[in-house]
Structures are given as structure tokens and as C-alpha cells.
Protein backbone atom coordinates (compact mmCIF):
# COMPACT_ATOMS: atom_id res chain seq x y z
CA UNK A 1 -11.29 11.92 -18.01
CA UNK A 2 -13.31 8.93 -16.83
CA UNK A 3 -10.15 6.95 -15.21
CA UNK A 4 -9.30 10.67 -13.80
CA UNK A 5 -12.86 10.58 -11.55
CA UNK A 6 -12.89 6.99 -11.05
CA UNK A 7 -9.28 7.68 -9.54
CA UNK A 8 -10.59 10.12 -7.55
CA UNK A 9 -13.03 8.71 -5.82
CA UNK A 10 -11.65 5.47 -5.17
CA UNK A 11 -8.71 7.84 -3.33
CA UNK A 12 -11.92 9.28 -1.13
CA UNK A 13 -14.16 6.02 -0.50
CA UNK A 14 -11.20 4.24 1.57
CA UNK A 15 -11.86 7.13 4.35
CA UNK A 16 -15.45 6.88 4.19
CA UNK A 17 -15.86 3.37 4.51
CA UNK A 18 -13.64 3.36 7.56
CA UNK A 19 -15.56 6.37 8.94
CA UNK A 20 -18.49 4.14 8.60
CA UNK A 21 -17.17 0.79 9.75
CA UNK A 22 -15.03 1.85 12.55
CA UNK A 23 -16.21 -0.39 14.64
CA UNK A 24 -15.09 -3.11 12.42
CA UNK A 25 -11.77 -1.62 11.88
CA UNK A 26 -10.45 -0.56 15.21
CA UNK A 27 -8.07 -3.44 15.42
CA UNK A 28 -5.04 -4.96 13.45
CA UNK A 29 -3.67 -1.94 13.01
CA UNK A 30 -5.88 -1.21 9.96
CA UNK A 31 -5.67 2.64 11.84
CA UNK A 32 -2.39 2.88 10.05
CA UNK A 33 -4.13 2.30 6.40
CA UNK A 34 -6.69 4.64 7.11
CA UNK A 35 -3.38 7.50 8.33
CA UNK A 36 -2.01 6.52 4.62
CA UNK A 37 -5.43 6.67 2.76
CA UNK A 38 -5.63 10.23 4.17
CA UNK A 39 -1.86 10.78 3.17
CA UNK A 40 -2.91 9.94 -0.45
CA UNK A 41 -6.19 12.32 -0.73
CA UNK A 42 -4.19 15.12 0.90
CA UNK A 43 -1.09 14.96 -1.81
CA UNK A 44 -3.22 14.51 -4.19
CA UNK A 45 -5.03 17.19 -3.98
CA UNK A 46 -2.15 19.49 -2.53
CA UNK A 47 -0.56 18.86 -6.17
CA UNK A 48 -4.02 19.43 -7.79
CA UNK A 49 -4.10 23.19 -6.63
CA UNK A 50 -0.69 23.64 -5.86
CA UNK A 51 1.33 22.23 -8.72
CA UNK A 52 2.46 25.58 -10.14
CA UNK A 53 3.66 27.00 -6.82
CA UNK A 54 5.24 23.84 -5.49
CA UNK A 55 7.81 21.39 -6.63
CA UNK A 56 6.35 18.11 -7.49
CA UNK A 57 9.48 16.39 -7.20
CA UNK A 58 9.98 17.00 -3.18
CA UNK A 59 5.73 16.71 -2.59
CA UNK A 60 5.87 12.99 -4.30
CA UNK A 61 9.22 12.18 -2.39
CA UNK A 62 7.86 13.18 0.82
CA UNK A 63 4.57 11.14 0.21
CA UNK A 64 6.95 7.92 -0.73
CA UNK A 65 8.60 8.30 2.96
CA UNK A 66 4.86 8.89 4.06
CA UNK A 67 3.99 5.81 2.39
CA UNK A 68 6.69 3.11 2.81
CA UNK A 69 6.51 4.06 6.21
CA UNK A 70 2.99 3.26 7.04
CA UNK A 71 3.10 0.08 4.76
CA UNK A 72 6.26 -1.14 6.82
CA UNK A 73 4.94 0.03 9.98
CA UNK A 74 1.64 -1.90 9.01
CA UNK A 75 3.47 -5.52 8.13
CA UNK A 76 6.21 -5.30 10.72
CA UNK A 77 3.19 -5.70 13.27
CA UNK A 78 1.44 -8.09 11.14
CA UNK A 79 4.41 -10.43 10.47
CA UNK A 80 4.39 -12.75 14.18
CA UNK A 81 7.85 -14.26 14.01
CA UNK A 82 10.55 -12.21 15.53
CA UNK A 83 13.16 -13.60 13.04
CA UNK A 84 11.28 -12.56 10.24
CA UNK A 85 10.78 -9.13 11.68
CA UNK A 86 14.46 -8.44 11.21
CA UNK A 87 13.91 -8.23 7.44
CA UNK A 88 11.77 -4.76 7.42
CA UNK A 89 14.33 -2.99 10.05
CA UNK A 90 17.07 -4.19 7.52
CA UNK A 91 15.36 -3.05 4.16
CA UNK A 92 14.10 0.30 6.13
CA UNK A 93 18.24 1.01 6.89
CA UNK A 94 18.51 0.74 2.82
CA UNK A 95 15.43 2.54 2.17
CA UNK A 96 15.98 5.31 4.41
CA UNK A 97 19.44 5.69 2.89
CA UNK A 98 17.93 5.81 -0.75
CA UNK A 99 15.49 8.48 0.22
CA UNK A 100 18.26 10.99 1.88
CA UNK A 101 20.40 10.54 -1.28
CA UNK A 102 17.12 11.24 -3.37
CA UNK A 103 16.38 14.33 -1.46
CA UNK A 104 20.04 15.70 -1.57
CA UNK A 105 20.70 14.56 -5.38
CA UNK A 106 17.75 15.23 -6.62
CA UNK A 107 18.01 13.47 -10.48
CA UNK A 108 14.26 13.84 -11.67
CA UNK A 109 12.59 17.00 -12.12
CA UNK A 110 8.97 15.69 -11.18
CA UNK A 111 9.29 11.52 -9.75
CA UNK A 112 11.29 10.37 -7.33
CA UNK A 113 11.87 7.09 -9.34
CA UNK A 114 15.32 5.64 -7.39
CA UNK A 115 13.37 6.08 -3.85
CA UNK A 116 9.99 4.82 -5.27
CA UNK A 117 11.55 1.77 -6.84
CA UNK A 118 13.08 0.81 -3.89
CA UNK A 119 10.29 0.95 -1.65
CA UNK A 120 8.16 -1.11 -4.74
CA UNK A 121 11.39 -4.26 -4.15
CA UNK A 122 10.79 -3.61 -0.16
CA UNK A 123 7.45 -4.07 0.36
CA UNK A 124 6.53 -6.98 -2.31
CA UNK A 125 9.27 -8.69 -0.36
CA UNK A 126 7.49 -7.72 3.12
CA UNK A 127 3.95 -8.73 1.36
CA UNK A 128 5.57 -12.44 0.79
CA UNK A 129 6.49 -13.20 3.82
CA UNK A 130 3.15 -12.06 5.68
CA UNK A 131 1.80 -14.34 2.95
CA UNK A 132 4.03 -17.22 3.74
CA UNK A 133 3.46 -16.37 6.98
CA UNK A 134 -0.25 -17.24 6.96
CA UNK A 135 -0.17 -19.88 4.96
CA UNK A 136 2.54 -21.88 6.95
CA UNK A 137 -0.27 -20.63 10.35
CA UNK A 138 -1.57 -23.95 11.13
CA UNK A 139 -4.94 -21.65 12.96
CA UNK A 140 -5.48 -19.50 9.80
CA UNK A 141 -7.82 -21.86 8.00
CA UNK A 142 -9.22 -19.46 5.44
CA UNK A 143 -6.65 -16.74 4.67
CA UNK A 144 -8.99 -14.91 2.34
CA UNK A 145 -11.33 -14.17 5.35
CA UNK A 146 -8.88 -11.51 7.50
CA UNK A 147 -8.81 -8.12 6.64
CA UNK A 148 -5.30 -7.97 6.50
CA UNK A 149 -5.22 -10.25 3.80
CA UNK A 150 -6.29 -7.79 1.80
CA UNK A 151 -4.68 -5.02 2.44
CA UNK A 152 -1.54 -6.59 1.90
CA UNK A 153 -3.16 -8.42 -1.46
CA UNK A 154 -3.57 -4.78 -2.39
CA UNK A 155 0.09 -3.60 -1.60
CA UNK A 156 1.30 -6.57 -3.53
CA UNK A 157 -0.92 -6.13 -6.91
CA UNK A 158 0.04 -2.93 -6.63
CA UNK A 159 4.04 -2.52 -5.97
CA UNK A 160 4.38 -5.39 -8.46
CA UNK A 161 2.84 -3.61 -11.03
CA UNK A 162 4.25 -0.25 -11.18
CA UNK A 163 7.66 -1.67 -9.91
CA UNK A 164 9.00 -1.27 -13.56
CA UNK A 165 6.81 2.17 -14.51
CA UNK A 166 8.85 3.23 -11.12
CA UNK A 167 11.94 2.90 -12.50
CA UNK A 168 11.84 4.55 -15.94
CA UNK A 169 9.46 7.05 -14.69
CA UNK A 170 12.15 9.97 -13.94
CA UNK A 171 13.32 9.25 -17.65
CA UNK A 172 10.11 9.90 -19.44
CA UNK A 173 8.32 12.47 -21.54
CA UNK A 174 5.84 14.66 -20.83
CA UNK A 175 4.26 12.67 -23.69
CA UNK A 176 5.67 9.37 -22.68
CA UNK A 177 4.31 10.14 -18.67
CA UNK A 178 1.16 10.64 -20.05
CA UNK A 179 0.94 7.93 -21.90
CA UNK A 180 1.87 5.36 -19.63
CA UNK A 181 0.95 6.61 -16.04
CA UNK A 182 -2.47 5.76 -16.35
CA UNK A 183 -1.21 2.22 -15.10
CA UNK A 184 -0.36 3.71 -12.40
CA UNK A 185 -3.63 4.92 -11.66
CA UNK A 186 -5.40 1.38 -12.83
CA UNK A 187 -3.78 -0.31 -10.34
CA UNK A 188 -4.21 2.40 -7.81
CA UNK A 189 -7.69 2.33 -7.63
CA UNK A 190 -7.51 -1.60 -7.52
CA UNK A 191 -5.66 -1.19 -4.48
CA UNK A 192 -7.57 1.38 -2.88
CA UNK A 193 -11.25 -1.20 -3.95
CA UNK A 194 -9.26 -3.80 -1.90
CA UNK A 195 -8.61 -1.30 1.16
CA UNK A 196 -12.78 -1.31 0.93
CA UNK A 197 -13.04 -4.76 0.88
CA UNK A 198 -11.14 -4.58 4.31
CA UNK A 199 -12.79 -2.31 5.54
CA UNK A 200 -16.50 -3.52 4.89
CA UNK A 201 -15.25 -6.50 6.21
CA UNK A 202 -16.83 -7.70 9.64
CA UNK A 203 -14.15 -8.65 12.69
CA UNK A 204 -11.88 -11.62 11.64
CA UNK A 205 -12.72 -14.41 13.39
CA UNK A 206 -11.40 -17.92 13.54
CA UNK A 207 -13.18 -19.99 10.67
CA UNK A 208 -13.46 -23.85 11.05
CA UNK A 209 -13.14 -26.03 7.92
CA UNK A 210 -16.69 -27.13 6.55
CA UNK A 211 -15.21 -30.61 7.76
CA UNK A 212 -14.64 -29.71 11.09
CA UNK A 213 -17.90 -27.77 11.56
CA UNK A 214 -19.88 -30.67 10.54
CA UNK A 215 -18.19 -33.49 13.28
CA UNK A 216 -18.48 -30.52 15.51
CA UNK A 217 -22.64 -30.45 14.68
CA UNK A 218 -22.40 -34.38 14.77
């Protein structure tokens, strides 16, 4: 019961702290996090009242195009060299493939664990190379200072995870799902507490060392 509220409102605070900081947040397309965080609250509470006139299966699918869709969106502008940019068109040809046969096949009768898994692979591997990215940025000094940092810390901890609860989720239980799904929600609210952290976060600016700020004192 306790995890179930503390899930809930970490789903809502995202939107408010944006609402609050937009002035903060009207730049690297942090717009596109906000789109998703409303995404989340509104399937999560469609399946909340709806879930006995709707089919969860086809509601979580379309929220899993929702989402990899926004992440990818989000890291194909973050991610500066054009090579590299190649990488999410090519992984969105296989995802978008994965998700028609999902829809049409249709194995699970409540997750959408072939779709989900995929997007889990996809967008750790996206997450790496904004993070190699940065670090091989000879102007990002302190990584840990940009808001996109962490977001993308967040869609890492996150994907990598669940990645494996993903894939044996359309074989479980009622009992089993309830048993385990509560890491899903763990590590969902750890993700949405970093989206905060972004979002509290003042303007990203470019940081000098603690060396180079003292010759430039001197």
C-alpha cells in the first residue's frame, strides 16, 4: 500500500516541478520529458478506472510506443555527432517492427513483454553513448551538473533494471506479477526522483575546474 502512494505521487511531482520551474526547463528539450511524464500519469490512471472495460494489453503497448518514442526523440537531439545519430534511426526501424508484430500477434494477455524488452536493449544502448558522449566532450567539465545528465541517468537505472522483469513478464502469474512487479515500481519512482532533480535544477551552464577558476582569480 505504501510503495502503491509513494508510486503515485512520484508519477505526479515530475509535472509539478516542471510547472514550477519552467523557466529553468524550457530548453534541451526537457519539453519532451515533461510530454512523457504526462503520458505516464494519464495511463496510469486510465488503467486505474478503466481496467475492467479496457484491454490492458493494447493500453500498456500503446504507452511503450508513447514512451520509446519520446526517450529516442529526447537522446537523438542530445547525442551531437551525426555518426552516432545513425544508431537510434537504426534501432527505431527494429523497434518499430517489434511493436507492429506485438500489436498484430498479440502473445500476452496483459504485458507487452517482446516490445517492452526491446525498447529496455534500445535505449540503455542510446543512454551509453550520450554518456560516452559527454565524457569524451573536452567543454563538459562536470557532467553531473546538466540536466540531461540526469534524465538519461534515470532512463539508464531504470531500463537496466527491469530489462529482465520485461522479458518474463508476459509469462507470469497473477501471483508471480504480483510478487515481483513491485521492482518495477522501485525503480520507477527512482527514475521519476531523478526527472525532479532535473527539473529543480537551475540552467546548465559551463563549469570551470576549481583549478582553472583559481588562475582565473589569480
Amino acid at each position: 500500500m505504501l510503495l502503491s502512494i509513494l508510486f503515485t505521487l512520484s508519477e505526479i511531482l515530475p509535472v509539478i516541478l516542471y510547472i514550477c520551474f519552467a523557466r529553468r526547463n524550457r530548453h534541451e528539450g526537457l519539453f519532451v520529458i515533461f510530454l512523457y511524464c504526462i503520458i505516464s500519469l494519464s495511463t496510469e490512471s486510465l488503467f486505474y478506472f478503466l481496467q475492467h472495460k479496457i484491454d490492458p494489453f493494447y493500453l500498456f503497448a500503446s504507452f511503450t510506443v508513447c514512451e520509446y518514442t519520446l526517450f529516442t526523440v529526447f537522446l537523438f537531439l542530445s547525442i551531437k555527432d551525426r555518426k552516432l545519430r545513425y544508431i537510434p534511426i537504426l534501432g527505431s526501424l527494429i523497434f518499430y517492427s517489434m511493436a507492429i508484430i506485438n500489436f498484430t500477434t498479440k502473445k500476452s494477455e496483459s504485458f507487452d513483454s517482446l516490445s517492452a524488452s526491446v525498447e529496455a536493449i534500445l535505449i540503455i544502448i542510446y543512454s551509453i553513448i550520450f554518456l560516452y558522449e559527454q565524457i569524451k566532450d573536452p567543454s563538459v567539465i562536470y557532467v553531473y551538473y546538466t540536466k540531461k545528465f540526469w534524465i538519461v541517468i534515470a532512463f539508464f537505472l531504470y531500463f537496466s533494471s527491469t530489462l529482465f522483469l520485461f522479458l518474463y513478464a508476459a509469462t507470469f502469474t497473477n501471483q508471480e506479477h504480483r510478487s515481483y512487479w513491485y521492482i518495477n515500481n522501485i525503480f520507477d519512482i527512482l527514475k521519476n526522483i531523478l526527472f525532479c532533480v532535473a527539473f529543480i535544477m537551475k540552467k546548465n551552464k559551463m563549469y570551470k575546474s576549481p583549478l582553472e577558476s583559481l588562475y582565473a582569480d589569480m
